[in-house]
PDB file of N, CA and C in Angstrom:
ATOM      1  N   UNK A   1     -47.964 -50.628 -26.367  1.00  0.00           N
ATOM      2  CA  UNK A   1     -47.035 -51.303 -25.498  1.00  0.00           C
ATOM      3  C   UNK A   1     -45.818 -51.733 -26.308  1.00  0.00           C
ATOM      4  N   UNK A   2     -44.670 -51.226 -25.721  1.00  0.00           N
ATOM      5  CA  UNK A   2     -43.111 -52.178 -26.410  1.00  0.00           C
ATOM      6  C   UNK A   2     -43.178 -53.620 -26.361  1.00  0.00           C
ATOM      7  N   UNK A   3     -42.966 -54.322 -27.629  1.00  0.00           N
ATOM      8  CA  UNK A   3     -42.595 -55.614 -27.863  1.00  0.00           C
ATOM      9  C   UNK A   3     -41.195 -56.009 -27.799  1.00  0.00           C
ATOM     10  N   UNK A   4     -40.244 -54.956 -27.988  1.00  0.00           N
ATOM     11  CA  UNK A   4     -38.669 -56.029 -27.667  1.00  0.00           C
ATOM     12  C   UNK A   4     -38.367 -55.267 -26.627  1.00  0.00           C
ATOM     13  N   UNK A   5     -38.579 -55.370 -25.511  1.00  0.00           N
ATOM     14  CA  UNK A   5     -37.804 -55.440 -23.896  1.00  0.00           C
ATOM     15  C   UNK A   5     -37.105 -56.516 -24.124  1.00  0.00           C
ATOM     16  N   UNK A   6     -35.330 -55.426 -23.524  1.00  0.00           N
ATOM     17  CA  UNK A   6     -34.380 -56.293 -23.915  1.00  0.00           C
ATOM     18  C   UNK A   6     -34.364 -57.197 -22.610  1.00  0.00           C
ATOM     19  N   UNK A   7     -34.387 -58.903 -22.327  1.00  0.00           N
ATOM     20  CA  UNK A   7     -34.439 -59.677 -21.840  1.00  0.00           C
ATOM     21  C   UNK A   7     -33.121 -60.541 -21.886  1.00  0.00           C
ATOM     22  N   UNK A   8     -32.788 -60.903 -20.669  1.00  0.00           N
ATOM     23  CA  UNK A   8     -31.291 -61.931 -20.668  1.00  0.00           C
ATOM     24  C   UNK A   8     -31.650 -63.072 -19.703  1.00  0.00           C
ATOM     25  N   UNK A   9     -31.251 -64.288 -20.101  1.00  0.00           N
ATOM     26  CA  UNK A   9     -31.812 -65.386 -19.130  1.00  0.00           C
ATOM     27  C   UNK A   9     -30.533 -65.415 -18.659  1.00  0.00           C
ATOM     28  N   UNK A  10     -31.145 -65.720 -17.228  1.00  0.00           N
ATOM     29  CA  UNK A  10     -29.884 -65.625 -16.023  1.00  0.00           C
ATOM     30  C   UNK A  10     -29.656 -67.768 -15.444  1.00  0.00           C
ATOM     31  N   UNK A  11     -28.409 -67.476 -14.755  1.00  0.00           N
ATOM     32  CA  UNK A  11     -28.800 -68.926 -13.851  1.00  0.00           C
ATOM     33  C   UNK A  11     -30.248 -69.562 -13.799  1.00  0.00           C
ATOM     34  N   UNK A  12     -30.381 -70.916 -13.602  1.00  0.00           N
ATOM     35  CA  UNK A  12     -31.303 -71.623 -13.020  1.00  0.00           C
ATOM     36  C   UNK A  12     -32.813 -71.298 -13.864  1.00  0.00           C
ATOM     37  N   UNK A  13     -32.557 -71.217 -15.071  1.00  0.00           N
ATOM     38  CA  UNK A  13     -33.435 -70.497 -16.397  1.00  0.00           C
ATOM     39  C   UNK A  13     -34.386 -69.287 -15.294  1.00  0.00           C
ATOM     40  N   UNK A  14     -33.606 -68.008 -15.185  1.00  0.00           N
ATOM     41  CA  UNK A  14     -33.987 -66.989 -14.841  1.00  0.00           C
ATOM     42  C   UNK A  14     -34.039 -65.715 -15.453  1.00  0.00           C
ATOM     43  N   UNK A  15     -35.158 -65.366 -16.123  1.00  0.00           N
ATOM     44  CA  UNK A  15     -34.814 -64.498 -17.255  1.00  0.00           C
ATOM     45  C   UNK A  15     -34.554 -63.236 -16.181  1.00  0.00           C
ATOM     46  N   UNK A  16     -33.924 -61.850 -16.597  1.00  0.00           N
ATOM     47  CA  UNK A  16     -33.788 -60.904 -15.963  1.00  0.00           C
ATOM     48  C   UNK A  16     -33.637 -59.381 -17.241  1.00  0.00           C
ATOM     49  N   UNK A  17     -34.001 -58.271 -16.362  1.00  0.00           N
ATOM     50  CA  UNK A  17     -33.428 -56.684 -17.078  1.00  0.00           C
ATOM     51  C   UNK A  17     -32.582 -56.306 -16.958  1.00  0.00           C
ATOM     52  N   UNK A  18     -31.913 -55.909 -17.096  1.00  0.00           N
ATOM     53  CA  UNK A  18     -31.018 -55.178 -16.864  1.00  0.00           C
ATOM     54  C   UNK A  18     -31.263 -53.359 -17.445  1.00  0.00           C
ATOM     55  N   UNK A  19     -31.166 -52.913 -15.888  1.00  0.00           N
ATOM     56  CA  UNK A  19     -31.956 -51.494 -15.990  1.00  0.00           C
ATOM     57  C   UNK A  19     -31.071 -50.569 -16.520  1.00  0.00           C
ATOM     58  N   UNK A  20     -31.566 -49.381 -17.283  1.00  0.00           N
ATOM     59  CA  UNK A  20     -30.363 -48.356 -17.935  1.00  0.00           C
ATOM     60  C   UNK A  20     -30.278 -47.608 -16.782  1.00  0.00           C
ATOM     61  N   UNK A  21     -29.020 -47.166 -16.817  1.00  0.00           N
ATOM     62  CA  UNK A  21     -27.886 -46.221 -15.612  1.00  0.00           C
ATOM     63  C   UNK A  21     -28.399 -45.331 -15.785  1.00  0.00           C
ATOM     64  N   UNK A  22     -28.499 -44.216 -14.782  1.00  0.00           N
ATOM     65  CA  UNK A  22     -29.112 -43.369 -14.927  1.00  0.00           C
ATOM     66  C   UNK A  22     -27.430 -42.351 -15.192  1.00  0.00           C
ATOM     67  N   UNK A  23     -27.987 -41.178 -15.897  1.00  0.00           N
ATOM     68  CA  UNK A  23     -26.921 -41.062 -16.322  1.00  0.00           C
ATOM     69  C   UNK A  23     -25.570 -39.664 -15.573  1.00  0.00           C
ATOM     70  N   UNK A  24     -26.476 -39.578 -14.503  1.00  0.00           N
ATOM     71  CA  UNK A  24     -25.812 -38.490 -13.502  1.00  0.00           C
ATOM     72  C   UNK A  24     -26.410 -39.458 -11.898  1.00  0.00           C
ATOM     73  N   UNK A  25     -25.211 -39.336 -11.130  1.00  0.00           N
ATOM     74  CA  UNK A  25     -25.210 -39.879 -10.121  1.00  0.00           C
ATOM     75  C   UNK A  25     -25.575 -39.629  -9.144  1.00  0.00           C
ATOM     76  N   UNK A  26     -25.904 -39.751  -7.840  1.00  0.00           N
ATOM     77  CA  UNK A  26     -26.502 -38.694  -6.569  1.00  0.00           C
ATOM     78  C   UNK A  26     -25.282 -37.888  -6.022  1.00  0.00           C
ATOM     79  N   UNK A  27     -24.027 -38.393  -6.017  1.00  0.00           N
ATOM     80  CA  UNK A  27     -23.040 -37.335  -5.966  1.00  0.00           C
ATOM     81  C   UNK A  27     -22.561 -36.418  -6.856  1.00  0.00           C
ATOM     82  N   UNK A  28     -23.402 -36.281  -8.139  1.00  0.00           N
ATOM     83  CA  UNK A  28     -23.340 -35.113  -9.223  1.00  0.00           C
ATOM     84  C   UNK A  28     -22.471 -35.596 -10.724  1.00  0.00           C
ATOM     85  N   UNK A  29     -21.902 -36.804 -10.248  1.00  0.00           N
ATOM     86  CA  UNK A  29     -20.465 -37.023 -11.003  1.00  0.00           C
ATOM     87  C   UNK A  29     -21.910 -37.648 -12.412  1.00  0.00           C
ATOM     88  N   UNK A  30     -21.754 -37.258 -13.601  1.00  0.00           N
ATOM     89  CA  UNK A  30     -22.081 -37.785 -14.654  1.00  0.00           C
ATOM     90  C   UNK A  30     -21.358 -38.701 -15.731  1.00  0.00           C
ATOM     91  N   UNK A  31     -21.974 -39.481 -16.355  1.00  0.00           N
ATOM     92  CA  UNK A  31     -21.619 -40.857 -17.397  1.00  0.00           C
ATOM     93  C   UNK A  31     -21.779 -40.168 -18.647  1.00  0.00           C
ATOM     94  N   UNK A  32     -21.135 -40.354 -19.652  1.00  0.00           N
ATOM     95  CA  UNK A  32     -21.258 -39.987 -20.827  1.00  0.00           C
ATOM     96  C   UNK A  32     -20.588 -41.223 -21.576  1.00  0.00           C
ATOM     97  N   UNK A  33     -21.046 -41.334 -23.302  1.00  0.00           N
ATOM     98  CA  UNK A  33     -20.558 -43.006 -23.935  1.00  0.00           C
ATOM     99  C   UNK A  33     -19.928 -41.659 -25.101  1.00  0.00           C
ATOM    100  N   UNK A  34     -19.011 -42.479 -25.523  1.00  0.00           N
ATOM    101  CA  UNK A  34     -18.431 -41.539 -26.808  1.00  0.00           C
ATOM    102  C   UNK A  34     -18.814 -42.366 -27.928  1.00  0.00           C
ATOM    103  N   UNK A  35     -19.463 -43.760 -27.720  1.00  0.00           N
ATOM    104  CA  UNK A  35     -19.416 -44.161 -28.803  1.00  0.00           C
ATOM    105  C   UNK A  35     -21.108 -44.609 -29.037  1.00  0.00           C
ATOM    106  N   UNK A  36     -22.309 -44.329 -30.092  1.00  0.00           N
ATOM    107  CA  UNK A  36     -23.063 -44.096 -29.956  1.00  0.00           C
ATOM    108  C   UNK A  36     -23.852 -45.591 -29.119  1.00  0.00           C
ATOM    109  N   UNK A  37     -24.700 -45.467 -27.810  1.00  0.00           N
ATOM    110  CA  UNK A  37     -25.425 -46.423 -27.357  1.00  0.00           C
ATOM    111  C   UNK A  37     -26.816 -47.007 -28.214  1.00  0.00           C
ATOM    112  N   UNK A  38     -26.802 -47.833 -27.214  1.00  0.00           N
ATOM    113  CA  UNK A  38     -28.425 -48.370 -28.261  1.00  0.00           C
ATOM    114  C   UNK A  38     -29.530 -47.704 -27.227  1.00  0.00           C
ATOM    115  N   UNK A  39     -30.403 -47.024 -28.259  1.00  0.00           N
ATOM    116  CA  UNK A  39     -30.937 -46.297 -27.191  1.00  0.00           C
ATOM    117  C   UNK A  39     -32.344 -47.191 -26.949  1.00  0.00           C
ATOM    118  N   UNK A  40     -33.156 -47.216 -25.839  1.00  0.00           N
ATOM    119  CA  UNK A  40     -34.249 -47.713 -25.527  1.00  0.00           C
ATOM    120  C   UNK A  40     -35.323 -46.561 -25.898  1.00  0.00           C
ATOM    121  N   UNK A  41     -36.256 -47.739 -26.411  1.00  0.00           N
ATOM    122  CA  UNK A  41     -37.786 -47.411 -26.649  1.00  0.00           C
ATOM    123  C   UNK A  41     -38.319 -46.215 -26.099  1.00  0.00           C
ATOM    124  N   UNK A  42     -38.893 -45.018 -26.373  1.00  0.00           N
ATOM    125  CA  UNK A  42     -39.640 -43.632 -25.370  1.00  0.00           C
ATOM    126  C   UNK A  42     -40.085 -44.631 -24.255  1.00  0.00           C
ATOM    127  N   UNK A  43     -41.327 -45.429 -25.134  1.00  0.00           N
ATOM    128  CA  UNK A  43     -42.473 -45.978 -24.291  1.00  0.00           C
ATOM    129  C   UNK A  43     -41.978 -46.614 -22.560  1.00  0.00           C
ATOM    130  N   UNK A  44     -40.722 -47.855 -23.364  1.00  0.00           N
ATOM    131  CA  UNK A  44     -40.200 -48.356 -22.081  1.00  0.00           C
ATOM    132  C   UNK A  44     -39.497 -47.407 -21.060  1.00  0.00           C
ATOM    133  N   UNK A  45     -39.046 -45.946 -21.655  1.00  0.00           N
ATOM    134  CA  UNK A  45     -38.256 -44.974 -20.288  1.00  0.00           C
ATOM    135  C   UNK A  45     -39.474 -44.370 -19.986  1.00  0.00           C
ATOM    136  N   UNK A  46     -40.452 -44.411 -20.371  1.00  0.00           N
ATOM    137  CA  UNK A  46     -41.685 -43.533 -19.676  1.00  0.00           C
ATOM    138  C   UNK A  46     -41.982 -44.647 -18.501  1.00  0.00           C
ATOM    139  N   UNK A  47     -42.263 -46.132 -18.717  1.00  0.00           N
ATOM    140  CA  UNK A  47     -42.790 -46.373 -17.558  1.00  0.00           C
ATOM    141  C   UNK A  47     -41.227 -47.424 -16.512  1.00  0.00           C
ATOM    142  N   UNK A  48     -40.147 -46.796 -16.842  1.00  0.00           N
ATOM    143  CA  UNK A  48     -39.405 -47.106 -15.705  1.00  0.00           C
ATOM    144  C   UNK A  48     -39.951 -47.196 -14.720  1.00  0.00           C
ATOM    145  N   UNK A  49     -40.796 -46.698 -13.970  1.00  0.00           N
ATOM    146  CA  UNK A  49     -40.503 -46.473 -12.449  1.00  0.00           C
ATOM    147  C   UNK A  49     -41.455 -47.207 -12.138  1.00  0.00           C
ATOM    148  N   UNK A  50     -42.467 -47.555 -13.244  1.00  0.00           N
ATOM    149  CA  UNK A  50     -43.671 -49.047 -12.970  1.00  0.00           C
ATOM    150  C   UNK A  50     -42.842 -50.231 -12.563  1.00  0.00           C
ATOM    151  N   UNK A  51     -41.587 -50.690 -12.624  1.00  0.00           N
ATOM    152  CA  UNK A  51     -40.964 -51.932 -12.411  1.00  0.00           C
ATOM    153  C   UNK A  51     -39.598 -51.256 -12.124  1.00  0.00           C
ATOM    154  N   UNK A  52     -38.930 -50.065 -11.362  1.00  0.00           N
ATOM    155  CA  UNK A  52     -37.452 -50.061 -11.068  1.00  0.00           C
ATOM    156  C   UNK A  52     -38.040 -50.027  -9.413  1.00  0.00           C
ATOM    157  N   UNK A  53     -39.274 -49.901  -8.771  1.00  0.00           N
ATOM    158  CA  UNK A  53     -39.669 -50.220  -7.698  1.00  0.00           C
ATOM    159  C   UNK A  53     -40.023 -51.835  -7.116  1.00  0.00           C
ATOM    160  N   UNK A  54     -40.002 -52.484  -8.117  1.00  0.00           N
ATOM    161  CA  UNK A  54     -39.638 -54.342  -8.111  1.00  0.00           C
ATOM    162  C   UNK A  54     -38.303 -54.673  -7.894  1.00  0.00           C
ATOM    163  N   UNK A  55     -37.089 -53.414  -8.327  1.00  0.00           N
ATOM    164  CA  UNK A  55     -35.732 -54.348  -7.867  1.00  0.00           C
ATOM    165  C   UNK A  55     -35.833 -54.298  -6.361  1.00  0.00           C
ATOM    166  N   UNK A  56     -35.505 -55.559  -5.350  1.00  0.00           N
ATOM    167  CA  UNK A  56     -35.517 -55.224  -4.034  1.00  0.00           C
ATOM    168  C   UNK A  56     -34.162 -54.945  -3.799  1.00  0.00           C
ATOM    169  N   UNK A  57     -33.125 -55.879  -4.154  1.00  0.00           N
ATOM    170  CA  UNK A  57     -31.782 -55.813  -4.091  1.00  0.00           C
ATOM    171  C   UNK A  57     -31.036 -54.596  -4.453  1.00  0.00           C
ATOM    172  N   UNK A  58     -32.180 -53.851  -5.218  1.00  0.00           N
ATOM    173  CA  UNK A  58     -30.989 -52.644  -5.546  1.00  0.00           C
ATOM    174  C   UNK A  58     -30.123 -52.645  -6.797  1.00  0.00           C
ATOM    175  N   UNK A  59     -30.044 -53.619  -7.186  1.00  0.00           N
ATOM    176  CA  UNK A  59     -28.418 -53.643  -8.231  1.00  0.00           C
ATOM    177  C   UNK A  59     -28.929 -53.604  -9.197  1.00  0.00           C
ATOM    178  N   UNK A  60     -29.889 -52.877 -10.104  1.00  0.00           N
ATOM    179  CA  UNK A  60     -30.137 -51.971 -10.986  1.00  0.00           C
ATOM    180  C   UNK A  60     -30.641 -53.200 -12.011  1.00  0.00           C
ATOM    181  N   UNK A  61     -31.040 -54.688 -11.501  1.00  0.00           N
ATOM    182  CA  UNK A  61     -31.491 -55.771 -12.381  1.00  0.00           C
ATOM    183  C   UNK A  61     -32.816 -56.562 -11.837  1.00  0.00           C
ATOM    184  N   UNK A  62     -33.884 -56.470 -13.003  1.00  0.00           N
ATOM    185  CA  UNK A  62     -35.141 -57.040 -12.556  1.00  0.00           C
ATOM    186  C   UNK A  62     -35.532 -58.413 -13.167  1.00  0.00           C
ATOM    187  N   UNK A  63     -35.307 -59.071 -11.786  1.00  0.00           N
ATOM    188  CA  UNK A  63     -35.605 -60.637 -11.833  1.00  0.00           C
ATOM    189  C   UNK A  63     -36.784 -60.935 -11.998  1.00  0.00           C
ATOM    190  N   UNK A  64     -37.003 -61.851 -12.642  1.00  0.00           N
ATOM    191  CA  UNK A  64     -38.249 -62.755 -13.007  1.00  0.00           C
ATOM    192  C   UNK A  64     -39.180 -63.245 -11.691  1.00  0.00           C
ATOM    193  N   UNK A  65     -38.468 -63.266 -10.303  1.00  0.00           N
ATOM    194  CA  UNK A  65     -38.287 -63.778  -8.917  1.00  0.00           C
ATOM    195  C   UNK A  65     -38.698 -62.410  -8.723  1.00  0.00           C
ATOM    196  N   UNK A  66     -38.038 -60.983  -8.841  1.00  0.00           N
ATOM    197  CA  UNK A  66     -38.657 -60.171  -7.844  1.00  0.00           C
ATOM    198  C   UNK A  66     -40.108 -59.178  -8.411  1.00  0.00           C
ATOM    199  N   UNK A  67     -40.055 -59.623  -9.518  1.00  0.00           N
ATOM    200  CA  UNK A  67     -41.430 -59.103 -10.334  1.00  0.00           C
ATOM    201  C   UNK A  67     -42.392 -59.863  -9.765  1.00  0.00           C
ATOM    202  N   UNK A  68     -42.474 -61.025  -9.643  1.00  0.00           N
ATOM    203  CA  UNK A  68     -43.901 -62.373  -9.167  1.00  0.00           C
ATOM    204  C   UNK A  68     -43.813 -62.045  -7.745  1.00  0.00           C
ATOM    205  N   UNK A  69     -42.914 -61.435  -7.062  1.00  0.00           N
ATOM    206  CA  UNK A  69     -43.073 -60.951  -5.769  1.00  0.00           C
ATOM    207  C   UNK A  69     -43.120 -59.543  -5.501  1.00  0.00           C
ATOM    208  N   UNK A  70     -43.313 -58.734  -6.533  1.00  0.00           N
ATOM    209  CA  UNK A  70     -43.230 -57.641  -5.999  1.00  0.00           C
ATOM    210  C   UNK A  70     -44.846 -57.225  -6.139  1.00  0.00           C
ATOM    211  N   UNK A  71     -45.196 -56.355  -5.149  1.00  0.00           N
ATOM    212  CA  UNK A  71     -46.731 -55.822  -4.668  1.00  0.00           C
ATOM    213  C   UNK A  71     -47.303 -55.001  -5.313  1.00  0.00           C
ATOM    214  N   UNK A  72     -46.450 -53.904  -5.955  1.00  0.00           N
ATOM    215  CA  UNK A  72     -46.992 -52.483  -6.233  1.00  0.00           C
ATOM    216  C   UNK A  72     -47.354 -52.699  -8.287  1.00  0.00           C
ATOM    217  N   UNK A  73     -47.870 -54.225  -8.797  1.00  0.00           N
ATOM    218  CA  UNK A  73     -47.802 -54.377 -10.111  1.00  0.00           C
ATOM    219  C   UNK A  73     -48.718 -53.029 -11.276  1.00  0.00           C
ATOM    220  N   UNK A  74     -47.965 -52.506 -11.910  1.00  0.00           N
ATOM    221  CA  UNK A  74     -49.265 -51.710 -12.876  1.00  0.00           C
ATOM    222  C   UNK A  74     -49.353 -52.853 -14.061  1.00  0.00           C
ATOM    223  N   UNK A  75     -49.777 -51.924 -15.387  1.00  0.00           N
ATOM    224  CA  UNK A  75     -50.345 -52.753 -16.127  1.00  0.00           C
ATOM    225  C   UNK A  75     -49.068 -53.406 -16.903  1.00  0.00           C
ATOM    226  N   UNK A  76     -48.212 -52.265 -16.896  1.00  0.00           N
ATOM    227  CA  UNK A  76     -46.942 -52.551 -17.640  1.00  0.00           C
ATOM    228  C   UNK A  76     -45.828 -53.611 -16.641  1.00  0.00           C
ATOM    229  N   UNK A  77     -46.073 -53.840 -16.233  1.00  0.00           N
ATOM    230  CA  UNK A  77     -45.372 -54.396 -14.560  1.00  0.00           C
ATOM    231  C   UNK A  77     -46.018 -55.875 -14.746  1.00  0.00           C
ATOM    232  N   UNK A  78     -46.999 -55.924 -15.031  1.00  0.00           N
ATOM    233  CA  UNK A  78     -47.944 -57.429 -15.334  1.00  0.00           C
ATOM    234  C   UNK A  78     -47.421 -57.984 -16.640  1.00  0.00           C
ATOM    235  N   UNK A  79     -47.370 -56.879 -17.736  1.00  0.00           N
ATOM    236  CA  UNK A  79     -46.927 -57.655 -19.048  1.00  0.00           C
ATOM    237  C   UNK A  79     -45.384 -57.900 -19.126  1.00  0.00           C
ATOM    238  N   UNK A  80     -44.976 -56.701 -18.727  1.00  0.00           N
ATOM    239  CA  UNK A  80     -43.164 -57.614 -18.378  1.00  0.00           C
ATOM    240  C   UNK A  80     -43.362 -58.625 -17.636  1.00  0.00           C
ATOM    241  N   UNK A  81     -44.088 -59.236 -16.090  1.00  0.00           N
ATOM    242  CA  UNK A  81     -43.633 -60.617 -15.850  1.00  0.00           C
ATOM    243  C   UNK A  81     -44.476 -61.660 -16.909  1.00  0.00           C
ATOM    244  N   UNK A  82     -45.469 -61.181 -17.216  1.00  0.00           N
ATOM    245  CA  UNK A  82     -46.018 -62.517 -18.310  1.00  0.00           C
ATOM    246  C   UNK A  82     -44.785 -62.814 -19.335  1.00  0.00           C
ATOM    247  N   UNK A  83     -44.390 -61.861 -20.274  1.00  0.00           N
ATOM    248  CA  UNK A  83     -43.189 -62.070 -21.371  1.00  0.00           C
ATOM    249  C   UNK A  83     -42.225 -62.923 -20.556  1.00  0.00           C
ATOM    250  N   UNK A  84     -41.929 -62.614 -19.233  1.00  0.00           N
ATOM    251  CA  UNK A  84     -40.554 -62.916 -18.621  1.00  0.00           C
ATOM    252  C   UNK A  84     -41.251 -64.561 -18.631  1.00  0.00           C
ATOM    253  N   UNK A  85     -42.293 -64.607 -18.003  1.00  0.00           N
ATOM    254  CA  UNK A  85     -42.163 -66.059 -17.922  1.00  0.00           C
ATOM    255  C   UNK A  85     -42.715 -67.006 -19.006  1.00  0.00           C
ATOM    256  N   UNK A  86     -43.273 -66.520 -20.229  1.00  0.00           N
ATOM    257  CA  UNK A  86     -42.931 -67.481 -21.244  1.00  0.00           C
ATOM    258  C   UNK A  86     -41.720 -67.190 -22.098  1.00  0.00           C
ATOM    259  N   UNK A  87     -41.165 -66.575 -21.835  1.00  0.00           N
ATOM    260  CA  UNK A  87     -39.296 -67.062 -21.972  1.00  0.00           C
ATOM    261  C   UNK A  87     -38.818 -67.856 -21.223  1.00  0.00           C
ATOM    262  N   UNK A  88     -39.150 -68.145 -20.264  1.00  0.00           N
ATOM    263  CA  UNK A  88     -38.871 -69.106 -19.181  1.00  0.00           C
ATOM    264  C   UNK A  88     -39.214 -70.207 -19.287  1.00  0.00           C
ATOM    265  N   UNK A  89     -40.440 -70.300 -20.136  1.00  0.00           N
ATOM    266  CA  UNK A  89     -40.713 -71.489 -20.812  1.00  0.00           C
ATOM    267  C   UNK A  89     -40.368 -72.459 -21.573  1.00  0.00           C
ATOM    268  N   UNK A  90     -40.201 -71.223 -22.690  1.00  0.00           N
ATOM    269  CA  UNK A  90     -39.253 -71.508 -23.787  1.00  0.00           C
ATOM    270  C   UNK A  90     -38.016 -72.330 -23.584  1.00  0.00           C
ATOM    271  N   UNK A  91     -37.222 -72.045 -22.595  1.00  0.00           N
ATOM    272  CA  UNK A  91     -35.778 -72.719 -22.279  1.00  0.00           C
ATOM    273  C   UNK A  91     -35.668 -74.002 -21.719  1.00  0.00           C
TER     274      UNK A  91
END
């Protein structure tokens, strides 16, 4: 399992993700960086789709709020909200 999921505390001590862009769009148009990115963990892009089905809102960021509410948890989906909320602690 990845130990540094990058984490940002939001308003109202709300930690949150912020999900990577995918990098071609549904209208075809593609993103490219010229200057080198930080790339994420294999492990964490393998189980994207365990927690990009927790954003409800859509806007490509997973709240601490929609993880403890979201239904469909795997195993990796359980240990991101545990981390999320003893950071939440922490603050």
């Amino acid at each position: 399992m990845v130990s540094s999921i990058p984490m940002n505390m939001g308003y109202n001590n709300n930690p949150y993700i912020v999900m990577p862009l995918n990098k071609t769009r549904d209208d075809g148009m593609t993103v490219e960086c010229s200057t080198p990115a930080t790339k994420f963990p294999d492990e964490f892009m393998n189980n994207l789709d365990d927690i990009k089905a927790a954003d409800a809102d859509g806007n490509n960021i997973i709240s601490l709020w929609e993880l403890q509410n979201f239904e469909g948890k795997t195993e990796f989906a359980q240990t991101v909200l545990e981390i999320m909320e003893k950071i939440r602690t922490r603050f």
